[in-house]
PDB file of N, CA and C in Angstrom:
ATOM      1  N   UNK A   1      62.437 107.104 123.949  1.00  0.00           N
ATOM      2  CA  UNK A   1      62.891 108.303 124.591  1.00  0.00           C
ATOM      3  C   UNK A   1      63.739 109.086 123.592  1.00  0.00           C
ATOM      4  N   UNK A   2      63.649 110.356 123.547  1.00  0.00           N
ATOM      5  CA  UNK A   2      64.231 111.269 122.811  1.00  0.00           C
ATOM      6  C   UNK A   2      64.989 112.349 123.311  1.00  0.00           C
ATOM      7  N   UNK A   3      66.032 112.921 123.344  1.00  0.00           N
ATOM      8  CA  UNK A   3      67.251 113.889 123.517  1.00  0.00           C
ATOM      9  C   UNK A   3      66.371 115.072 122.654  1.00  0.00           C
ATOM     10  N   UNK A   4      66.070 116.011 123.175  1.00  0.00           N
ATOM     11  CA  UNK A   4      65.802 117.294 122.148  1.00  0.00           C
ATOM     12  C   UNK A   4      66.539 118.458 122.672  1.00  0.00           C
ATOM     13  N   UNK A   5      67.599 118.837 121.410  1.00  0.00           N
ATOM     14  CA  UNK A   5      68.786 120.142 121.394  1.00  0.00           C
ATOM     15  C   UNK A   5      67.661 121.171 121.138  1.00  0.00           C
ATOM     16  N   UNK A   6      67.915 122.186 121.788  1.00  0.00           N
ATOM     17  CA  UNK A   6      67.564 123.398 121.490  1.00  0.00           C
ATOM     18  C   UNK A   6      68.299 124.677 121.549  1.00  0.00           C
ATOM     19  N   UNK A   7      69.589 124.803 121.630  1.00  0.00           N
ATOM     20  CA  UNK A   7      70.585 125.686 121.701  1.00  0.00           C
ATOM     21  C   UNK A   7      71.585 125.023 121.762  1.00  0.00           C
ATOM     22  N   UNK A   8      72.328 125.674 120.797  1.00  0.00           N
ATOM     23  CA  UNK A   8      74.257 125.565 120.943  1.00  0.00           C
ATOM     24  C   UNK A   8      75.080 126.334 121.534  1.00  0.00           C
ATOM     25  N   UNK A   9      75.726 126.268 122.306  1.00  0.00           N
ATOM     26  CA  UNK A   9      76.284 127.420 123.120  1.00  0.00           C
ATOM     27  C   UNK A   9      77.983 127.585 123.132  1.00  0.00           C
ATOM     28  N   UNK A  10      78.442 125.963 122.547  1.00  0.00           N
ATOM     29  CA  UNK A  10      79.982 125.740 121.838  1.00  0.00           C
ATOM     30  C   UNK A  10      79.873 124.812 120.922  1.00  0.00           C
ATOM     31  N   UNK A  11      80.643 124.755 120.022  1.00  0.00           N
ATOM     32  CA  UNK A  11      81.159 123.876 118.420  1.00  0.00           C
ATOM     33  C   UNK A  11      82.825 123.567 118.874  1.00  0.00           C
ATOM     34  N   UNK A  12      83.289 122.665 118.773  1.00  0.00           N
ATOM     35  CA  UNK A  12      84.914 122.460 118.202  1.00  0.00           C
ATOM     36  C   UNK A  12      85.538 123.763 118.882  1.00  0.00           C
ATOM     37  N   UNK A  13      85.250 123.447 120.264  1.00  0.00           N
ATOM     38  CA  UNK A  13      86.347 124.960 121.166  1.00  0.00           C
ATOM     39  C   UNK A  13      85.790 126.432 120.583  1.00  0.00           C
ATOM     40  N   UNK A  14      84.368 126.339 120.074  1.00  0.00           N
ATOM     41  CA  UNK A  14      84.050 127.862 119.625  1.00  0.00           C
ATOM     42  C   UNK A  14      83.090 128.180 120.672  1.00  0.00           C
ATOM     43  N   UNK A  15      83.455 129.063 121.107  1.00  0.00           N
ATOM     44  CA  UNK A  15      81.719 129.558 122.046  1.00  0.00           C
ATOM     45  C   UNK A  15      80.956 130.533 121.124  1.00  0.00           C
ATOM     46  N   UNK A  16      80.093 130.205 121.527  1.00  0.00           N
ATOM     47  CA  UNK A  16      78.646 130.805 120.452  1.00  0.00           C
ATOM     48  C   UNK A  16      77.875 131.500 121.426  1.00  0.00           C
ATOM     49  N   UNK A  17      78.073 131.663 122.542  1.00  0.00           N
ATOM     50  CA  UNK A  17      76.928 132.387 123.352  1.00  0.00           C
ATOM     51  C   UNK A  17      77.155 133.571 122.754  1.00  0.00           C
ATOM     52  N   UNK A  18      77.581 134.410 121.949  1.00  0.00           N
ATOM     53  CA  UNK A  18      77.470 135.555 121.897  1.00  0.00           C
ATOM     54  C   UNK A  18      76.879 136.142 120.540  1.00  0.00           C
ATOM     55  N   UNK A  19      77.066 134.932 119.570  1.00  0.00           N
ATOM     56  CA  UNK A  19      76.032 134.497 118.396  1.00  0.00           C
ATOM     57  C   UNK A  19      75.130 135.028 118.891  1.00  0.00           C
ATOM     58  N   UNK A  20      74.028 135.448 117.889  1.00  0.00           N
ATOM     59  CA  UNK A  20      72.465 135.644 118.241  1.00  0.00           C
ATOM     60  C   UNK A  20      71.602 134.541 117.877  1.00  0.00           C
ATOM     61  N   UNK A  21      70.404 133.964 118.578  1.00  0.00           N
ATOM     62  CA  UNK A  21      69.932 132.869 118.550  1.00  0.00           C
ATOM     63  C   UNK A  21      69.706 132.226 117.388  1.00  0.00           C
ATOM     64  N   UNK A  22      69.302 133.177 116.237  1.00  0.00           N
ATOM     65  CA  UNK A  22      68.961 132.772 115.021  1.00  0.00           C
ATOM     66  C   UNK A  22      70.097 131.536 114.405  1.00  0.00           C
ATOM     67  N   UNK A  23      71.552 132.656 114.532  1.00  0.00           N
ATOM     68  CA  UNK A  23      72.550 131.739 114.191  1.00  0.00           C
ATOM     69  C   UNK A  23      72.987 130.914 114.884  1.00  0.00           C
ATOM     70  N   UNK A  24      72.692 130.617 115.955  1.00  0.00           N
ATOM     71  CA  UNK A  24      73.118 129.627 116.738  1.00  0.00           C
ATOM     72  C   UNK A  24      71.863 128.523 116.410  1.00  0.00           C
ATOM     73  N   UNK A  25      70.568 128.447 116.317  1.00  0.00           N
ATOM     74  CA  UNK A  25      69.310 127.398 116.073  1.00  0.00           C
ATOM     75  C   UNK A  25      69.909 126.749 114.629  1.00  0.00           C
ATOM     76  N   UNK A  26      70.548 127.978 113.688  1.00  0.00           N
ATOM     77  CA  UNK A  26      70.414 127.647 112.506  1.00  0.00           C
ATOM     78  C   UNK A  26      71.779 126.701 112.445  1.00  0.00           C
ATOM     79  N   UNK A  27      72.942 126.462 113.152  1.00  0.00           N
ATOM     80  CA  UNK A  27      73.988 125.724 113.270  1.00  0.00           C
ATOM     81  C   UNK A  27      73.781 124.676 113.855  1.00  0.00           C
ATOM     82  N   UNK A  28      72.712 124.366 114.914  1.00  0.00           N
ATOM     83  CA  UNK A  28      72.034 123.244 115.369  1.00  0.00           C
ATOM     84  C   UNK A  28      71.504 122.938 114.540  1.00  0.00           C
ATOM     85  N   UNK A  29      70.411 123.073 113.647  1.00  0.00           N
ATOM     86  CA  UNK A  29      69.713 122.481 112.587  1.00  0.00           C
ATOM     87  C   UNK A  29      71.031 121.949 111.931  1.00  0.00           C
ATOM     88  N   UNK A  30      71.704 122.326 111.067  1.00  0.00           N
ATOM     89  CA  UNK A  30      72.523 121.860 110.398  1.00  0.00           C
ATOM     90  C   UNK A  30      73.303 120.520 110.960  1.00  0.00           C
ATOM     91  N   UNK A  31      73.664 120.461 111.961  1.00  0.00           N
ATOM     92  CA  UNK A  31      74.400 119.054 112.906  1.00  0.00           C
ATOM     93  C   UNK A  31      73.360 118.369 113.577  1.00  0.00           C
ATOM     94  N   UNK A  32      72.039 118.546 113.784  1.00  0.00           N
ATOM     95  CA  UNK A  32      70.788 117.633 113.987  1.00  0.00           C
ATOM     96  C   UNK A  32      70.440 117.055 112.456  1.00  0.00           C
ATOM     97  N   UNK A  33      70.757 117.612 111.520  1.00  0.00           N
ATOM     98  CA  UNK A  33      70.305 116.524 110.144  1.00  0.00           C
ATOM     99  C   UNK A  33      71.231 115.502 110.236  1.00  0.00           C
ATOM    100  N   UNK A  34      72.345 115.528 110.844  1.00  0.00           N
ATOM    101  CA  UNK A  34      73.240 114.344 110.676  1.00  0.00           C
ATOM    102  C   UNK A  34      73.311 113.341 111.939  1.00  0.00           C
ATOM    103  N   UNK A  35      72.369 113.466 113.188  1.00  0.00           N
ATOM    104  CA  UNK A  35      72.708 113.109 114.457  1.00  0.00           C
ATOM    105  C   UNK A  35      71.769 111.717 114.031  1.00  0.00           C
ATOM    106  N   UNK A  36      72.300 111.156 115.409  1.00  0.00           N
ATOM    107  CA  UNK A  36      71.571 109.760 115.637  1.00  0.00           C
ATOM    108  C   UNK A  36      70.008 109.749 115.496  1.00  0.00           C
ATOM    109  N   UNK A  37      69.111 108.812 115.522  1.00  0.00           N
ATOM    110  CA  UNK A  37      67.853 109.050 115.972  1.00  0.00           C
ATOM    111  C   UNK A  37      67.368 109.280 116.766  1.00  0.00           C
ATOM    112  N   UNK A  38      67.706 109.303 117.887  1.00  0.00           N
ATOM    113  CA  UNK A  38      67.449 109.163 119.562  1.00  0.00           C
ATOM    114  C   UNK A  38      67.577 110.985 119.847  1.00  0.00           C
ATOM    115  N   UNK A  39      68.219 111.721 118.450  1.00  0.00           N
ATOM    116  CA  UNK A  39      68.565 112.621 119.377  1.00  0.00           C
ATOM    117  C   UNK A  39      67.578 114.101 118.069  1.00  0.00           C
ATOM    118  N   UNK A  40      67.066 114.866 118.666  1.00  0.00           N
ATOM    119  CA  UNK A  40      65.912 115.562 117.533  1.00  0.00           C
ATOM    120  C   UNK A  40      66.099 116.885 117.882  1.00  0.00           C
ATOM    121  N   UNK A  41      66.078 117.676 116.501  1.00  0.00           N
ATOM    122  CA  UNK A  41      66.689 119.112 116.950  1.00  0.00           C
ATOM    123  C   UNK A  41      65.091 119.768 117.602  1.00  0.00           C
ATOM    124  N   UNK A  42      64.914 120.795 118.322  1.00  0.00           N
ATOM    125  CA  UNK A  42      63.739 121.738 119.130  1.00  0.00           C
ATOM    126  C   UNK A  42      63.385 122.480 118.033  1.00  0.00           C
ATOM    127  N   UNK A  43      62.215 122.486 117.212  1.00  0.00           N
ATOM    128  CA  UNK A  43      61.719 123.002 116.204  1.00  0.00           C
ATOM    129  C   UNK A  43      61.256 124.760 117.350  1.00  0.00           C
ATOM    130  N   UNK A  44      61.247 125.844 116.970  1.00  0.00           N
ATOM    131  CA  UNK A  44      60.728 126.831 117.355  1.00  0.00           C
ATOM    132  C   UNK A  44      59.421 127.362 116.196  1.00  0.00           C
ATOM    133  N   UNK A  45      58.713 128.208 117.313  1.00  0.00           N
ATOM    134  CA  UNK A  45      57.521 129.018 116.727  1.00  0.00           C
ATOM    135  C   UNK A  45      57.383 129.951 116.314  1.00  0.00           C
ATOM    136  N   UNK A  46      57.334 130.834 115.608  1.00  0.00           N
ATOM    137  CA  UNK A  46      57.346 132.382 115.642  1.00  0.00           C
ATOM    138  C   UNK A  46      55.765 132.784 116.288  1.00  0.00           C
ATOM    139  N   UNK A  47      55.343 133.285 116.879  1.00  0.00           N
ATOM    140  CA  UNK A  47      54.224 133.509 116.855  1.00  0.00           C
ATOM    141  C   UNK A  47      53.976 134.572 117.919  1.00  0.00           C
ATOM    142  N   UNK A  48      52.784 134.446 118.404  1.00  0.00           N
ATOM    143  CA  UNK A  48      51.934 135.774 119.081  1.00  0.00           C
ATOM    144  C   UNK A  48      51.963 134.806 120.587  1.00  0.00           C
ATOM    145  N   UNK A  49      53.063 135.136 121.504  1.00  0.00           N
ATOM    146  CA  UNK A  49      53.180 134.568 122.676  1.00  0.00           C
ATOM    147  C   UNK A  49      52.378 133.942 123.616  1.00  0.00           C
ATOM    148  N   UNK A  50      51.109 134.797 123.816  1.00  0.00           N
ATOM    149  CA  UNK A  50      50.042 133.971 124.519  1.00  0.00           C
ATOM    150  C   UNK A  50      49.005 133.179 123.376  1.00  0.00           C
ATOM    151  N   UNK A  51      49.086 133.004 122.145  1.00  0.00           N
ATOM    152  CA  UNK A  51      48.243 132.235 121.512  1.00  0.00           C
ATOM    153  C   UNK A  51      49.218 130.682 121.266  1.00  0.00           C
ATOM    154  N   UNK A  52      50.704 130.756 121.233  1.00  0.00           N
ATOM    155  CA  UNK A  52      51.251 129.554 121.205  1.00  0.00           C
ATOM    156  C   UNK A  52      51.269 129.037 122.954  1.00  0.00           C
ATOM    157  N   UNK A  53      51.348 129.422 124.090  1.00  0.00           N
ATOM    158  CA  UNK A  53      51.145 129.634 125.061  1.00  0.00           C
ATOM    159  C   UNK A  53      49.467 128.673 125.606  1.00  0.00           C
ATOM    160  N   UNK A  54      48.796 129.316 125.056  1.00  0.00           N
ATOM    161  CA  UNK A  54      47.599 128.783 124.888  1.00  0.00           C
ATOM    162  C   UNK A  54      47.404 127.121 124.171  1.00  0.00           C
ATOM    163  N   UNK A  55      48.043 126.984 122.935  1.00  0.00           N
ATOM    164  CA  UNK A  55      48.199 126.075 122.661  1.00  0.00           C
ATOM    165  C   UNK A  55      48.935 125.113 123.057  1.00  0.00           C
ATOM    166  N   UNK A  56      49.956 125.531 123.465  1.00  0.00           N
ATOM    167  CA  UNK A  56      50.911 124.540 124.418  1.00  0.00           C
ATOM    168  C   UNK A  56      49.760 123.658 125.682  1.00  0.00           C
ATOM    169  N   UNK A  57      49.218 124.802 126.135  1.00  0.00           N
ATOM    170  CA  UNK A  57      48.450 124.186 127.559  1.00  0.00           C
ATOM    171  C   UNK A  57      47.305 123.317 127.211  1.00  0.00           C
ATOM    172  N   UNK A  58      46.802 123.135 126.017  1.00  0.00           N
ATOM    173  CA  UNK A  58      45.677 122.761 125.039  1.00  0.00           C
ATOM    174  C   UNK A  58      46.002 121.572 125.305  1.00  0.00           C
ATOM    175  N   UNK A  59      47.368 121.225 124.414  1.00  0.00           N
ATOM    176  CA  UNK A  59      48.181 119.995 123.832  1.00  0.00           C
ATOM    177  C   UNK A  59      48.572 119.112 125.630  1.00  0.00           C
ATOM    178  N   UNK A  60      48.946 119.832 126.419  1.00  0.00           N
ATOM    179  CA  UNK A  60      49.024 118.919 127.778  1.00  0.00           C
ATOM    180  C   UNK A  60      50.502 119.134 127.918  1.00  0.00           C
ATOM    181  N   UNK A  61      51.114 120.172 127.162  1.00  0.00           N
ATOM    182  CA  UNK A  61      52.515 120.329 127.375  1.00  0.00           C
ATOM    183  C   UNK A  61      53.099 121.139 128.621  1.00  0.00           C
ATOM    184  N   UNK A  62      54.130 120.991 129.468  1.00  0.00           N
ATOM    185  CA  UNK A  62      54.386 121.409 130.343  1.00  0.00           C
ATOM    186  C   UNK A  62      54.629 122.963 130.669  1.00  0.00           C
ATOM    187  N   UNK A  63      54.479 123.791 129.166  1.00  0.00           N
ATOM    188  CA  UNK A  63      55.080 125.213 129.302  1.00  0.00           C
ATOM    189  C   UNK A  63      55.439 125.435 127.674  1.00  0.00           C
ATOM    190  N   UNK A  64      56.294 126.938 128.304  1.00  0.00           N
ATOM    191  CA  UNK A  64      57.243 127.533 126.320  1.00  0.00           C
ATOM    192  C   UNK A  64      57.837 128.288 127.500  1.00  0.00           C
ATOM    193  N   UNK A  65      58.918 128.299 126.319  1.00  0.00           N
ATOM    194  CA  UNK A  65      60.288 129.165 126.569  1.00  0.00           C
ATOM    195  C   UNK A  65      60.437 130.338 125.264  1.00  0.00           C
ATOM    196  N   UNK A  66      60.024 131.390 125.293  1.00  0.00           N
ATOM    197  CA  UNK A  66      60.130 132.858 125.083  1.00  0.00           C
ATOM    198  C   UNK A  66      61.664 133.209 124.564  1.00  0.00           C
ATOM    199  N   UNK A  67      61.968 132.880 123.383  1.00  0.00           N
ATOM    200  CA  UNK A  67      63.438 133.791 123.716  1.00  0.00           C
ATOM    201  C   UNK A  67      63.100 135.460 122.319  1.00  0.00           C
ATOM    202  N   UNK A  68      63.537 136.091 122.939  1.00  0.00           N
ATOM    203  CA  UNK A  68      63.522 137.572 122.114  1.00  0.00           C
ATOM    204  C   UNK A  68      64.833 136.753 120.992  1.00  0.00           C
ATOM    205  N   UNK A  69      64.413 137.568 119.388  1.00  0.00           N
ATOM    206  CA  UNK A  69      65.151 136.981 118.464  1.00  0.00           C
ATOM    207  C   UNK A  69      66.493 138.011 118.102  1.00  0.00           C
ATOM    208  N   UNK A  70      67.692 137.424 118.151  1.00  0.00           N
ATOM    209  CA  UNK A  70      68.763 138.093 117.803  1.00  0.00           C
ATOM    210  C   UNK A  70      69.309 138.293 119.517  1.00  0.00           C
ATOM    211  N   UNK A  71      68.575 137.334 120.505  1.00  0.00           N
ATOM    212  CA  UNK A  71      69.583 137.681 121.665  1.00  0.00           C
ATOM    213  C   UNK A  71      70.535 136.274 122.034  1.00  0.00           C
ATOM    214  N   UNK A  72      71.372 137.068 122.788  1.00  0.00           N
ATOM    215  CA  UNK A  72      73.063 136.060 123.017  1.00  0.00           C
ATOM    216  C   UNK A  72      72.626 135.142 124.303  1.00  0.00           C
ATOM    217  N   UNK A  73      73.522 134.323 124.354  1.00  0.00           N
ATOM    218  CA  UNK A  73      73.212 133.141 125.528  1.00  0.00           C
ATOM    219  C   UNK A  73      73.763 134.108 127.144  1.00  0.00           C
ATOM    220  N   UNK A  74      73.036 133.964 127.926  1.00  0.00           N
ATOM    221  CA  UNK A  74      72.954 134.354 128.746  1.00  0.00           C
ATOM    222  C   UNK A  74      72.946 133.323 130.500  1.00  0.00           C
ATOM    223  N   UNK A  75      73.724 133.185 131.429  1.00  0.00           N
ATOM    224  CA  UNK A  75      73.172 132.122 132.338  1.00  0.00           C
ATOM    225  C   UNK A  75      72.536 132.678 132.895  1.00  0.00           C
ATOM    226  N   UNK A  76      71.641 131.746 133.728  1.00  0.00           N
ATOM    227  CA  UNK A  76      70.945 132.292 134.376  1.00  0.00           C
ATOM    228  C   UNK A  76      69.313 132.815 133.730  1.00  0.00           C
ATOM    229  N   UNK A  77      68.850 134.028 135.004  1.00  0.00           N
ATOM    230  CA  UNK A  77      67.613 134.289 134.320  1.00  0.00           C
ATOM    231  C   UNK A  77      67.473 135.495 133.442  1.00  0.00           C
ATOM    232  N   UNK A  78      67.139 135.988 132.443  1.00  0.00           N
ATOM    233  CA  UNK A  78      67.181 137.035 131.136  1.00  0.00           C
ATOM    234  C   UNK A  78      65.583 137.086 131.245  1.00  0.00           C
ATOM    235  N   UNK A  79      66.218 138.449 130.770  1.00  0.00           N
ATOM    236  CA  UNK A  79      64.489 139.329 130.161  1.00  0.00           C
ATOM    237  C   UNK A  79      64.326 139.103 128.710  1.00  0.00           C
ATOM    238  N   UNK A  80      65.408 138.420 128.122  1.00  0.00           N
ATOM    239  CA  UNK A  80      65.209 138.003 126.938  1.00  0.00           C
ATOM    240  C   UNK A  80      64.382 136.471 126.482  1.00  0.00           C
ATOM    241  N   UNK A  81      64.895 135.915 127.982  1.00  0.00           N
ATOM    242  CA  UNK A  81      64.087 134.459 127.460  1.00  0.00           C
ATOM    243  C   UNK A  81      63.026 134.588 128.638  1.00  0.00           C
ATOM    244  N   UNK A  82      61.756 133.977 128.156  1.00  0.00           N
ATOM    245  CA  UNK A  82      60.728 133.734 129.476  1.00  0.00           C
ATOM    246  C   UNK A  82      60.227 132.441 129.240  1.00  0.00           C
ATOM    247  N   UNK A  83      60.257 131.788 130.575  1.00  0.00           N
ATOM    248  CA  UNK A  83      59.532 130.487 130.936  1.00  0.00           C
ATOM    249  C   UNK A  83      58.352 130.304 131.313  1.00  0.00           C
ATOM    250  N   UNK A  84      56.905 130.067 130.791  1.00  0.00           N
ATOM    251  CA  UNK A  84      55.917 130.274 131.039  1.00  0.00           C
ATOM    252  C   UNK A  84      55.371 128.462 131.324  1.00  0.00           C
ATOM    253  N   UNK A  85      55.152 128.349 132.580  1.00  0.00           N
ATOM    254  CA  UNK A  85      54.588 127.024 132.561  1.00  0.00           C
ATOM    255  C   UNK A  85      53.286 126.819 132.960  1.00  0.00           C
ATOM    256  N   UNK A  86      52.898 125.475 132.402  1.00  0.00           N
ATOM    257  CA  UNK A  86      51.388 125.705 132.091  1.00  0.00           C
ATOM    258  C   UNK A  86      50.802 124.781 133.787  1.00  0.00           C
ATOM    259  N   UNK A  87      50.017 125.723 134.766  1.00  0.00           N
ATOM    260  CA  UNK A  87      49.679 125.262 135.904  1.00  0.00           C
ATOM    261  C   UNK A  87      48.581 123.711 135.880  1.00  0.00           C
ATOM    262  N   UNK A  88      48.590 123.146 134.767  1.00  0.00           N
ATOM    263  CA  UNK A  88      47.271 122.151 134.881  1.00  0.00           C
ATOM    264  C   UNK A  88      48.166 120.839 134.185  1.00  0.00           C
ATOM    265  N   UNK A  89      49.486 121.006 133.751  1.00  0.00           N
ATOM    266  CA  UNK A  89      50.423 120.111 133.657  1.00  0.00           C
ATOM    267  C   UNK A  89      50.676 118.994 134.516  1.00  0.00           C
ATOM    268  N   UNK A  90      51.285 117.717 134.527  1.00  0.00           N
ATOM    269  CA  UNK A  90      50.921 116.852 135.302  1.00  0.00           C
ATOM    270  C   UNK A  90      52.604 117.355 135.984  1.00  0.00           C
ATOM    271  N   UNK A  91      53.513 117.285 135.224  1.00  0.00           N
ATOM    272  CA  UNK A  91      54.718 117.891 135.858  1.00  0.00           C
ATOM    273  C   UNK A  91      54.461 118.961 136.915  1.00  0.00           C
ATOM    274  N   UNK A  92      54.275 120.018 136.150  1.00  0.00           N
ATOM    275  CA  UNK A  92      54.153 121.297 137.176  1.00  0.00           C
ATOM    276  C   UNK A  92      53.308 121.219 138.528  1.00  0.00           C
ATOM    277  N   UNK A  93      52.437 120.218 138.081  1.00  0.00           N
ATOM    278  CA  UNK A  93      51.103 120.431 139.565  1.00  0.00           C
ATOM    279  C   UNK A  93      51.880 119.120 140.072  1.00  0.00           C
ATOM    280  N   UNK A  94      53.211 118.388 140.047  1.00  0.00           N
ATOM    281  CA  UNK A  94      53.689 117.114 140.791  1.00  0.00           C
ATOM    282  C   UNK A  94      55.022 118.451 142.029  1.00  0.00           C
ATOM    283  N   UNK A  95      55.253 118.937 141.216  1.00  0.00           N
ATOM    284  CA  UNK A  95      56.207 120.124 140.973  1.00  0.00           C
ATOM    285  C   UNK A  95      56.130 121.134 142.247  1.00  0.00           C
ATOM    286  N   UNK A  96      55.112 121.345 142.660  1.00  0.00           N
ATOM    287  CA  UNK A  96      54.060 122.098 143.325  1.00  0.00           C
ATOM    288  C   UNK A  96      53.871 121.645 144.858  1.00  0.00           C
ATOM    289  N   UNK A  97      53.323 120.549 144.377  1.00  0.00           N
ATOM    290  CA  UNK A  97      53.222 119.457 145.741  1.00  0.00           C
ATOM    291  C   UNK A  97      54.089 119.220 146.271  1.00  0.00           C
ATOM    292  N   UNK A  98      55.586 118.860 145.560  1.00  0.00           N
ATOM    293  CA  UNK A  98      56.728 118.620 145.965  1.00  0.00           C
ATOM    294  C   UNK A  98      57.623 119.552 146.798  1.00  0.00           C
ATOM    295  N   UNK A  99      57.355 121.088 146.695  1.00  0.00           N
ATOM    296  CA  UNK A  99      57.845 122.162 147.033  1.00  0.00           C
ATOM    297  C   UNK A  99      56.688 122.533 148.219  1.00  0.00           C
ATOM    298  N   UNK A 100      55.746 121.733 148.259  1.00  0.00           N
ATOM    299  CA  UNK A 100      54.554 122.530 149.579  1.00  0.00           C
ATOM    300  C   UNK A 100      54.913 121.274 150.508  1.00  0.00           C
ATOM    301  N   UNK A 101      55.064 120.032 150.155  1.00  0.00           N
ATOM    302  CA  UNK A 101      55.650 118.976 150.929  1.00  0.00           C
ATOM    303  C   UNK A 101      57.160 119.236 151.811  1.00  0.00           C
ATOM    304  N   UNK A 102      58.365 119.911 151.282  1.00  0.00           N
ATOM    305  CA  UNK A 102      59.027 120.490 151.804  1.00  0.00           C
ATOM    306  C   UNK A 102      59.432 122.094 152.281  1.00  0.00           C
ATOM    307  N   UNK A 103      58.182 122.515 152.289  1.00  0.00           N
ATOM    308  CA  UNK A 103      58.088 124.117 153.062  1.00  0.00           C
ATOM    309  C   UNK A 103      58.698 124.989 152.265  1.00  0.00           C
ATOM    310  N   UNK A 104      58.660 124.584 150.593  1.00  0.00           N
ATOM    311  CA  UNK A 104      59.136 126.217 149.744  1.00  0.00           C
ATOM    312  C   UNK A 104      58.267 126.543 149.248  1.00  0.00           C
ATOM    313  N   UNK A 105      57.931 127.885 149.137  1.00  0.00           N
ATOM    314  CA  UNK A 105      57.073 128.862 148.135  1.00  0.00           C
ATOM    315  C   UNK A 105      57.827 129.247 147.210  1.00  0.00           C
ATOM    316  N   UNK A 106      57.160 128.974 146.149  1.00  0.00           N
ATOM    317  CA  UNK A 106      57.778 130.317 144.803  1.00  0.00           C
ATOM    318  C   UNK A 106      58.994 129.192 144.151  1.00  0.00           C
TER     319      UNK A 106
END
């Protein structure tokens, strides 16, 4: 089992949400070269959204997360980051069932 970081959002009492992602991935990289094994920094893609998208769903992966580059941490939901999950996932279609089993849509 593996821990995978993909955002820093505080250091040593610093908040970073307001960092832009670049510098915040790139300060995680730097303290994931030194971490345990158990724990692996979130490599990102640059690419053309629905062709990594595509590939994600290929591979049997559950989704991608979209973030626009140079934006700040945000809670909640942003037009900067998008969650695209892939409907033929074994998660998502357990996911599904689970929410029609207790009477939620959406």
């Amino acid at each position: 089992m593996f821990l995978y970081a993909f955002d820093l959002i505080e250091l040593n009492g610093d908040d970073l949400r307001r960092d832009p992602l670049e510098v915040r991935k790139a300060t995680l990289a730097a303290l994931m070269a030194k971490a345990s094994p158990g724990i692996r920094f979130n490599e990102h893609i640059e690419g053309d959204g629905p062709t990594v998208f595509a590939h994600a769903c290929k591979m049997g992966l559950e989704g991608i997360v979209s973030k626009r580059r140079g934006s700040t941490y945000r809670s909640g939901r942003s037009p900067d980051w998008l969650n695209m999950k892939n409907p033929n996932a074994p998660a998502v279609t357990r996911e599904a069932e689970e929410d029609w089993r207790v009477g939620r849509v959406g």
